[in-house]
N, C-alpha and C. Protein backbone atom coordinates (compact mmCIF):
# COMPACT_ATOMS: atom_id res chain seq x y z
N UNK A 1 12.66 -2.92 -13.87
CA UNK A 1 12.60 -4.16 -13.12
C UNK A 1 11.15 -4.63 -12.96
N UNK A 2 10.35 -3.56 -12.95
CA UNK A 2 9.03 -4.05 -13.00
C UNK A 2 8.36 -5.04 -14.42
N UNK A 3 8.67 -4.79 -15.06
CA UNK A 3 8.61 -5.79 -16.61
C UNK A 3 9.10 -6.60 -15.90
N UNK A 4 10.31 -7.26 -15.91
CA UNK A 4 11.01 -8.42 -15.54
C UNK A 4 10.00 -9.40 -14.04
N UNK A 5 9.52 -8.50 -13.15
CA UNK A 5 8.72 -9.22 -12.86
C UNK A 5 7.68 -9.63 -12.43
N UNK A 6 7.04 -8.82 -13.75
CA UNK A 6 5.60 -9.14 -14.36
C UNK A 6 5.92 -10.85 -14.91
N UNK A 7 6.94 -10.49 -16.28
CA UNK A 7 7.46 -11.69 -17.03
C UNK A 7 7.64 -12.80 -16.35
N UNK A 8 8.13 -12.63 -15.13
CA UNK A 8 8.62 -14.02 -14.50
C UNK A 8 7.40 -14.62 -13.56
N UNK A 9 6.28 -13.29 -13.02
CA UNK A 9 5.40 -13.57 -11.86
C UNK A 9 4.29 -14.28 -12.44
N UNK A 10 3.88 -13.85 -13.83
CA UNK A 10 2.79 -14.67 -14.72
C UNK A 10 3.08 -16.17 -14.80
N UNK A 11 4.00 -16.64 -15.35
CA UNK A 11 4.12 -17.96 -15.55
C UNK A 11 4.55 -18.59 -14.20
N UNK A 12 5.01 -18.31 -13.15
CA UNK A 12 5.18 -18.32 -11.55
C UNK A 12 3.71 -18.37 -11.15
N UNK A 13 2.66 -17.27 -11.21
CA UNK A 13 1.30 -17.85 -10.67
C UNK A 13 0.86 -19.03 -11.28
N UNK A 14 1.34 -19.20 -12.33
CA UNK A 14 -0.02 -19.69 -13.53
C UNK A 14 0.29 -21.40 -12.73
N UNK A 15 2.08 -22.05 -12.82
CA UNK A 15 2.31 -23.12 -12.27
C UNK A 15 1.86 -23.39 -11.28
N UNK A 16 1.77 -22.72 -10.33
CA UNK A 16 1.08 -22.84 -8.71
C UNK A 16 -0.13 -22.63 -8.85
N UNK A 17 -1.04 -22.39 -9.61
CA UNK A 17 -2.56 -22.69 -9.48
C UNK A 17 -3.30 -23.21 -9.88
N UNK A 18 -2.93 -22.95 -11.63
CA UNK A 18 -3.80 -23.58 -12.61
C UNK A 18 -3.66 -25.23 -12.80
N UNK A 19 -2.56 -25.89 -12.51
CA UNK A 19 -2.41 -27.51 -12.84
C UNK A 19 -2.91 -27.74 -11.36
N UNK A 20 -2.44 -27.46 -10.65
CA UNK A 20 -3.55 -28.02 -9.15
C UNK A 20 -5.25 -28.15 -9.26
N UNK A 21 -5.76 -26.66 -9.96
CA UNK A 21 -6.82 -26.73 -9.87
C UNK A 21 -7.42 -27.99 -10.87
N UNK A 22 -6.78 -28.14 -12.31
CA UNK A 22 -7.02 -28.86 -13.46
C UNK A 22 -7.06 -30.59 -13.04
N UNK A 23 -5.93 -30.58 -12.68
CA UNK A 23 -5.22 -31.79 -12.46
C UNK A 23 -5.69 -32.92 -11.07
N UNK A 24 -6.61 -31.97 -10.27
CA UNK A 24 -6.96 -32.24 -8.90
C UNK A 24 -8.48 -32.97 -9.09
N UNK A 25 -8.30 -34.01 -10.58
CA UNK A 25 -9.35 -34.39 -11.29
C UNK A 25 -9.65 -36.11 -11.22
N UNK A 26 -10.57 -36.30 -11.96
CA UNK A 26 -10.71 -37.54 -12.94
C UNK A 26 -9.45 -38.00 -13.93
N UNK A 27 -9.15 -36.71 -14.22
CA UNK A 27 -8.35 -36.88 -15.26
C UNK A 27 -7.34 -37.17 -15.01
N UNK A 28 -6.62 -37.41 -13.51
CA UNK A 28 -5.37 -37.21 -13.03
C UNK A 28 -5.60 -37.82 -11.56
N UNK A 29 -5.10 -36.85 -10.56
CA UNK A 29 -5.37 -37.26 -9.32
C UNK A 29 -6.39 -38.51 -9.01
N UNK A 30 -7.84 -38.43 -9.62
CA UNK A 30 -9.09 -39.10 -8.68
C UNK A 30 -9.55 -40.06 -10.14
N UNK A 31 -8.18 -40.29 -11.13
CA UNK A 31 -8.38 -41.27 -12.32
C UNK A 31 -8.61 -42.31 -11.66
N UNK A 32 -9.25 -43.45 -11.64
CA UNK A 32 -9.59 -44.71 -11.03
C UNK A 32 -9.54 -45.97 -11.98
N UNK A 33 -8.15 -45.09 -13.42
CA UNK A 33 -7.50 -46.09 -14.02
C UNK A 33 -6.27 -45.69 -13.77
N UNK A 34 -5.95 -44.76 -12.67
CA UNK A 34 -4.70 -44.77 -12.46
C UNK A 34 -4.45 -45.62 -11.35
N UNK A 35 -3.00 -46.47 -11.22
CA UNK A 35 -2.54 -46.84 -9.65
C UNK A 35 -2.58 -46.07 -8.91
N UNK A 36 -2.78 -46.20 -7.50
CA UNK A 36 -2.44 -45.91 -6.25
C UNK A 36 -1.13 -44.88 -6.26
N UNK A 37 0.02 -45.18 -6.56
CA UNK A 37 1.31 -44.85 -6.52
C UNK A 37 1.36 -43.91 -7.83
N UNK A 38 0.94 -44.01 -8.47
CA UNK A 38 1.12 -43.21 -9.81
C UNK A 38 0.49 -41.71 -9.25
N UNK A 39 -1.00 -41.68 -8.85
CA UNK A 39 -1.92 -40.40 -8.04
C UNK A 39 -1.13 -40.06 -7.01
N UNK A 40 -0.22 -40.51 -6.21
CA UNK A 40 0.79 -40.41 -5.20
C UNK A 40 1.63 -39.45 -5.60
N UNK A 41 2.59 -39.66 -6.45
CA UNK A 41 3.34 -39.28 -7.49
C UNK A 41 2.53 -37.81 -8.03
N UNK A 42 1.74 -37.84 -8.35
CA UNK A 42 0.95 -36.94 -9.21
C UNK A 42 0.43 -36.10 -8.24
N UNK A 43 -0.04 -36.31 -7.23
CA UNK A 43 0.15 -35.00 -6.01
C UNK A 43 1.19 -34.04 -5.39
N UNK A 44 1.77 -35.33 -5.50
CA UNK A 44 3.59 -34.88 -4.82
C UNK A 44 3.81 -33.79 -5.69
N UNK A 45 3.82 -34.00 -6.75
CA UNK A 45 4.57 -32.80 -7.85
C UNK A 45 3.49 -31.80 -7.65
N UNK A 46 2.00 -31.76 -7.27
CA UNK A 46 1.38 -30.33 -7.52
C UNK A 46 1.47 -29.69 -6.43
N UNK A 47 1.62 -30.31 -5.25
CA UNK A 47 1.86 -30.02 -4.09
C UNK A 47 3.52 -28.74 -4.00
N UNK A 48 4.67 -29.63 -4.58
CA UNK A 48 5.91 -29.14 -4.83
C UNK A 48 5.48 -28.21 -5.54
N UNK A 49 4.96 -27.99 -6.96
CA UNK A 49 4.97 -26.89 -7.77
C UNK A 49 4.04 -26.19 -7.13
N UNK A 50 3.31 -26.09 -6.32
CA UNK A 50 2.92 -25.03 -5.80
C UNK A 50 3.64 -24.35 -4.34
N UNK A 51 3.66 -25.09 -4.24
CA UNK A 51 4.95 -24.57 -2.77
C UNK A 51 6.19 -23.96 -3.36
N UNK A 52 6.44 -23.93 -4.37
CA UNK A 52 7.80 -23.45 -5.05
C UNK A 52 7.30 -21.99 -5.92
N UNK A 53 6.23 -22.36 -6.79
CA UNK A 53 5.40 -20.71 -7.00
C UNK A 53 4.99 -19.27 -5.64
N UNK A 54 4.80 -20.37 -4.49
CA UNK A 54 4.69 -19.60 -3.20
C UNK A 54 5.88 -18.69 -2.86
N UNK A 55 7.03 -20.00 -2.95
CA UNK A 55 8.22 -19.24 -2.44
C UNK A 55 8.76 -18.24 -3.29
N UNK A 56 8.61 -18.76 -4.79
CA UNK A 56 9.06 -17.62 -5.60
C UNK A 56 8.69 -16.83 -5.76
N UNK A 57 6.91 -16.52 -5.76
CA UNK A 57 6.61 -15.56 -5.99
C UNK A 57 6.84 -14.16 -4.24
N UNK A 58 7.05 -15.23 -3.25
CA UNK A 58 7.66 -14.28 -2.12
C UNK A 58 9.03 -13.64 -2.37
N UNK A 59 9.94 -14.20 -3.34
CA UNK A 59 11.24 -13.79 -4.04
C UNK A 59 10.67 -12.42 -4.76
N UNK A 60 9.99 -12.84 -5.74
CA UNK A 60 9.14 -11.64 -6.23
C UNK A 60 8.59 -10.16 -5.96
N UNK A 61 7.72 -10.23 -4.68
CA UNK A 61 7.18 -9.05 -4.12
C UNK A 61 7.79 -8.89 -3.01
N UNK A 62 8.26 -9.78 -2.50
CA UNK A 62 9.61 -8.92 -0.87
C UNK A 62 10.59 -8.56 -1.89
N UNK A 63 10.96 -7.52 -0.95
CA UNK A 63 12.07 -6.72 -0.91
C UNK A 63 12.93 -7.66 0.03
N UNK A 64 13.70 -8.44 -0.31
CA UNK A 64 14.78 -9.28 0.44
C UNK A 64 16.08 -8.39 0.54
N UNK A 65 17.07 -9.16 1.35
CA UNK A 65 18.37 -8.32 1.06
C UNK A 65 18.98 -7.84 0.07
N UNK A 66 18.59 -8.89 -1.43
CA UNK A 66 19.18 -8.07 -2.55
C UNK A 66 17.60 -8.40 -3.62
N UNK A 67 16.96 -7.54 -3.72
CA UNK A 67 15.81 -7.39 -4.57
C UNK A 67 15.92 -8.26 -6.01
N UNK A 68 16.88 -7.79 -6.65
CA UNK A 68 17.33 -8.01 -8.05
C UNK A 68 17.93 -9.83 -8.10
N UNK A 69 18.55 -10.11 -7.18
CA UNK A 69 19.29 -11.74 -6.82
C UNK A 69 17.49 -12.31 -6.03
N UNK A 70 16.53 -11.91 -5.43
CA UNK A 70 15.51 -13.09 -5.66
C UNK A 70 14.92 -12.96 -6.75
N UNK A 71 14.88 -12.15 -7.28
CA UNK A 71 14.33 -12.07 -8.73
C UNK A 71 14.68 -13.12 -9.75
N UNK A 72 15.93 -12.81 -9.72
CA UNK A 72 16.27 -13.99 -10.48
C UNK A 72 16.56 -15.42 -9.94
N UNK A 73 16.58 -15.87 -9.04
CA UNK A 73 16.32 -16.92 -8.00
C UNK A 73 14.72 -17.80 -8.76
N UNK A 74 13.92 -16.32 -8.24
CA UNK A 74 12.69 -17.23 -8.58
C UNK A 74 12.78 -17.56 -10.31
N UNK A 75 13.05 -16.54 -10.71
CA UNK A 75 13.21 -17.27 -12.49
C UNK A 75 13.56 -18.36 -12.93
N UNK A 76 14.64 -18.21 -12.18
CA UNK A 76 15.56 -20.00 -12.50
C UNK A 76 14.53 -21.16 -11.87
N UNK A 77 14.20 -20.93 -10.25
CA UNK A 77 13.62 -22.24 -10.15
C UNK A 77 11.93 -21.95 -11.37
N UNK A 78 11.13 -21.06 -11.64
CA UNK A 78 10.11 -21.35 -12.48
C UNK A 78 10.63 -21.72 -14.09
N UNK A 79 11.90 -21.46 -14.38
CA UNK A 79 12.20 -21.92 -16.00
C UNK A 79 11.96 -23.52 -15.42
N UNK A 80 13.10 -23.64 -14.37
CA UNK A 80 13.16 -25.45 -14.22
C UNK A 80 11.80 -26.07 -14.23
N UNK A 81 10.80 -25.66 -13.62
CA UNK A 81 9.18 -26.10 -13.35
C UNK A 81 8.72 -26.17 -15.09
N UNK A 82 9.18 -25.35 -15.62
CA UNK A 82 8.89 -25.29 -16.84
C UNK A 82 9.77 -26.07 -18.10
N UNK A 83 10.99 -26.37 -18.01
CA UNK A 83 11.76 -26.77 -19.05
C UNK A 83 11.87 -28.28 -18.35
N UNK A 84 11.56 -28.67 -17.14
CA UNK A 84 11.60 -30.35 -17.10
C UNK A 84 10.33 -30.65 -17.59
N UNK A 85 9.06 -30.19 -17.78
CA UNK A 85 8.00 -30.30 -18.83
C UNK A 85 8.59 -30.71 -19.97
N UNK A 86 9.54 -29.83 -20.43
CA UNK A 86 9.79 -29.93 -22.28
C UNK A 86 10.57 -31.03 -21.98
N UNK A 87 11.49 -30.99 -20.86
CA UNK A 87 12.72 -32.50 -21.42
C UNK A 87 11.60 -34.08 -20.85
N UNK A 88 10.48 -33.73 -20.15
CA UNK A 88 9.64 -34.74 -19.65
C UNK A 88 8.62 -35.12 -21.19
N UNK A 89 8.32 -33.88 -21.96
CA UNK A 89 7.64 -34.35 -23.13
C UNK A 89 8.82 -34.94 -24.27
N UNK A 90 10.15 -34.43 -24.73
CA UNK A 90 11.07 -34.68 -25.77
C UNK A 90 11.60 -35.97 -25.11
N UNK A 91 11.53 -36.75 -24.05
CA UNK A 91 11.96 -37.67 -23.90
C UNK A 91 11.00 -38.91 -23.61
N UNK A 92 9.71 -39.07 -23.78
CA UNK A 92 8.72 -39.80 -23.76
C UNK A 92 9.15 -41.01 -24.36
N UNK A 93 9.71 -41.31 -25.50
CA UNK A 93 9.97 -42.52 -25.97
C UNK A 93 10.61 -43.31 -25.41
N UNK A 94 11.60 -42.79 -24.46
CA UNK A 94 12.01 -43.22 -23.55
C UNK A 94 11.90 -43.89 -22.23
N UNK A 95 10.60 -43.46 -22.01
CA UNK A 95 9.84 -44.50 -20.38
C UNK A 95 7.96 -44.58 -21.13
N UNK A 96 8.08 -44.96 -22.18
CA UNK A 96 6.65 -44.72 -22.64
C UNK A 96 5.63 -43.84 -22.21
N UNK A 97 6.11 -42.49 -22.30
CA UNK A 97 4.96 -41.42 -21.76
C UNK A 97 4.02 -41.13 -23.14
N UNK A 98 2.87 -40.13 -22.19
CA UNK A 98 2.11 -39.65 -23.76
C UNK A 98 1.36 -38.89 -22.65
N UNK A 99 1.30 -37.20 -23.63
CA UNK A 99 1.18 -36.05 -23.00
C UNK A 99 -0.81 -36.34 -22.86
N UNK A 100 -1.38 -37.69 -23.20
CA UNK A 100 -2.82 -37.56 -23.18
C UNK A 100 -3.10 -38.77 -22.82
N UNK A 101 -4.05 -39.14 -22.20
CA UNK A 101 -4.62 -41.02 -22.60
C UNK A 101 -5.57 -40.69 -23.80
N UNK A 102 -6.06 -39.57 -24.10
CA UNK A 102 -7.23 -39.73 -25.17
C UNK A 102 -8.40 -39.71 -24.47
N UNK A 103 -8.86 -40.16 -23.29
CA UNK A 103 -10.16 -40.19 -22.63
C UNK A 103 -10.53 -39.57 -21.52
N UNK A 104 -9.52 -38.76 -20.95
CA UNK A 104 -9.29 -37.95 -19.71
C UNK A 104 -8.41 -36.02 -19.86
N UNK A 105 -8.85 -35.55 -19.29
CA UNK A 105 -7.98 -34.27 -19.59
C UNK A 105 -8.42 -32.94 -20.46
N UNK A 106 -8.06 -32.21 -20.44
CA UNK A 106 -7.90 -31.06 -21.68
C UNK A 106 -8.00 -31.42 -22.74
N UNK A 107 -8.71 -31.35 -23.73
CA UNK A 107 -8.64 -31.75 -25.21
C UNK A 107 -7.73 -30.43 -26.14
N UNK A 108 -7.18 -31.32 -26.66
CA UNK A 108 -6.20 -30.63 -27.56
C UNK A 108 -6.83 -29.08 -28.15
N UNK A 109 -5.93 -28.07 -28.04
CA UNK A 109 -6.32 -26.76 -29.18
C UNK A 109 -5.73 -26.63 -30.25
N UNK A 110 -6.45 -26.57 -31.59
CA UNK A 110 -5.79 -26.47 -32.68
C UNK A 110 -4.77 -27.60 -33.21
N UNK A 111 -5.13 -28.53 -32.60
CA UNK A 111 -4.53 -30.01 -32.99
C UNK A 111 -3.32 -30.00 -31.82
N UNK A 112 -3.42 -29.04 -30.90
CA UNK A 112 -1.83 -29.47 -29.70
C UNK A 112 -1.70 -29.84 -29.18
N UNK A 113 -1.39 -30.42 -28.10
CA UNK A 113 -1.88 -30.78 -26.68
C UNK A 113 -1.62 -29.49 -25.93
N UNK A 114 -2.79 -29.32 -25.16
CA UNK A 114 -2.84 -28.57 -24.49
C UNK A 114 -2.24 -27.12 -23.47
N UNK A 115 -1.08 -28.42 -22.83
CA UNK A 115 0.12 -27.99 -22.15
C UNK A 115 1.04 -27.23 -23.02
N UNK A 116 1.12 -28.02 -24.02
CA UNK A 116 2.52 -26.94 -24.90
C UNK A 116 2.19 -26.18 -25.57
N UNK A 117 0.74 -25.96 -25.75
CA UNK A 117 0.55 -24.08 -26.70
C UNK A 117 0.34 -23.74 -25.13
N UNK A 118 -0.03 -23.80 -24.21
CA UNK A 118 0.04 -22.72 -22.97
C UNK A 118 1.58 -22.59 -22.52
N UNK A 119 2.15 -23.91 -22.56
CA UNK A 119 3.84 -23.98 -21.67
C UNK A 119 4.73 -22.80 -22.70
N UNK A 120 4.95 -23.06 -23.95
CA UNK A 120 5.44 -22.34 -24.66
C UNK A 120 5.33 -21.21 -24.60
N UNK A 121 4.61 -20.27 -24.60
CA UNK A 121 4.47 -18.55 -24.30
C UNK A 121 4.61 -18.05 -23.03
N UNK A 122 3.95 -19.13 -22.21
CA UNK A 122 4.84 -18.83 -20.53
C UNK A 122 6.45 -19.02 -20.39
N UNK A 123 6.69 -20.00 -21.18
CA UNK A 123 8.54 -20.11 -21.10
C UNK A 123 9.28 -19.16 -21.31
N UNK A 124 8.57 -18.31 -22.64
CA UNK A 124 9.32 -17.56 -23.58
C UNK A 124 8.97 -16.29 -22.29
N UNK A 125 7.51 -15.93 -21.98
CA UNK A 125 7.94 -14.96 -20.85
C UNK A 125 8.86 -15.03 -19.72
N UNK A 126 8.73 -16.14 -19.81
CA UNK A 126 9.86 -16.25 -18.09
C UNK A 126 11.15 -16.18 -18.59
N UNK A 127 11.86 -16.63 -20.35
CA UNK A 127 13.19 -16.45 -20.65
C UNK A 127 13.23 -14.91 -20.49
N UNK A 128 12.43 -14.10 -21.52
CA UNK A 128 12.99 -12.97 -21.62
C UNK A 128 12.91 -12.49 -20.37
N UNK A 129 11.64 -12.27 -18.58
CA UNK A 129 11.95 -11.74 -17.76
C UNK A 129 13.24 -12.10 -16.90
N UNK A 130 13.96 -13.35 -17.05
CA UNK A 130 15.03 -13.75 -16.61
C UNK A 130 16.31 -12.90 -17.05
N UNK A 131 16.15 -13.29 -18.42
CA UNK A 131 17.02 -12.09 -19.26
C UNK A 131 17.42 -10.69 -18.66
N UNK A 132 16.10 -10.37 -18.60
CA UNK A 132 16.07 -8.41 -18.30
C UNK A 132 16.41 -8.61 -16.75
N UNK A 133 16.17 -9.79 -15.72
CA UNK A 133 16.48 -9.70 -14.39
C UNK A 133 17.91 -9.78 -14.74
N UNK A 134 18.87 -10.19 -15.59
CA UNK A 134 20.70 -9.94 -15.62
C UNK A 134 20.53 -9.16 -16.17
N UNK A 135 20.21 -7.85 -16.66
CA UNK A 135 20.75 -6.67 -17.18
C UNK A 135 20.90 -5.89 -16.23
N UNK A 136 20.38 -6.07 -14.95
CA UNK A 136 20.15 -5.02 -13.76
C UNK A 136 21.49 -5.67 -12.77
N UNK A 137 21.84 -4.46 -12.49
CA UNK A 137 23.60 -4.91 -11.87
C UNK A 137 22.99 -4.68 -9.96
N UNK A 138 23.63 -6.37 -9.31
CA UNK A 138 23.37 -6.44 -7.89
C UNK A 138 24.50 -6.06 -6.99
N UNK A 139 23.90 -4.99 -6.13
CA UNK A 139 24.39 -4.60 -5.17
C UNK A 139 25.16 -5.37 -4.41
N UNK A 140 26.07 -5.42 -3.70
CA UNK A 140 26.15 -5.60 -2.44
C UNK A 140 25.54 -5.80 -1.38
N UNK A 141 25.20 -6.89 -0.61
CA UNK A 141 24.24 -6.70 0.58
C UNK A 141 25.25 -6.92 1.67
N UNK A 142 26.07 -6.38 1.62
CA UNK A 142 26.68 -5.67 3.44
C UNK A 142 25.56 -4.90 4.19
């Protein structure tokens, strides 16, 4: 169980710290070609994704009534933090998004954007620690 949540606690910190710290920018938040309401918007969510890494990762290291059921609790809500990314990037054509303006942000690695060579290997850890959190059979909490 300890693998499982390593797997799930890595990509669980990484959401709750690293886009707050990044994002809490020019490039985003304190853009002054962004609207008012748009930076609004764009807090709200780092604010949420970090309050939700908090709680999960308290799923994580307490020992709750059933150890193995917050475990996987927190998995599910960090896949969601993570897979509305992918359906927020695969559906861009759709409300005209674009994962860059070109003049603000992270510059691409290896021709990617940024987010999805990091999102991708965090996903895949959090599938498989999700995974190995259902192989472990939950007790009863009477």
């Amino acid at each position: 169980m300890k693998v499982a949540k390593i797997l799930i606690g890595i990509p669980t910190l990484w959401y709750g710290l690293v886009p707050p710290i990044i994002d809490f920018s020019t490039s985003h938040v304190l853009n002054p070609d962004w609207i008012g309401h748009a930076r609004f918007h764009m807090v709200w969510l780092l604010v949420l994704k970090t309050f939700l890494s908090i709680f999960s990762l308290l799923l994580i290291i307490k020992k709750l009534p059933n150890e193995i059921l917050g475990l996987r609790i927190a998995g599910i809500i960090s896949l969601s933090v993570y897979l509305s990314f992918f359906v927020s990037t695969i559906s861009m054509d759709l409300y005209g998004g674009t994962l860059g303006d070109g003049n603000n942000g992270v510059p691409p690695l290896l021709g990617i954007n940024t987010n999805v060579l990091v999102f991708i290997p965090l996903t895949i850890l959090l599938i498989i620690g999700v995974y190995r959190s259902f192989s472990f059979s939950v007790k009863s909490i009477d």
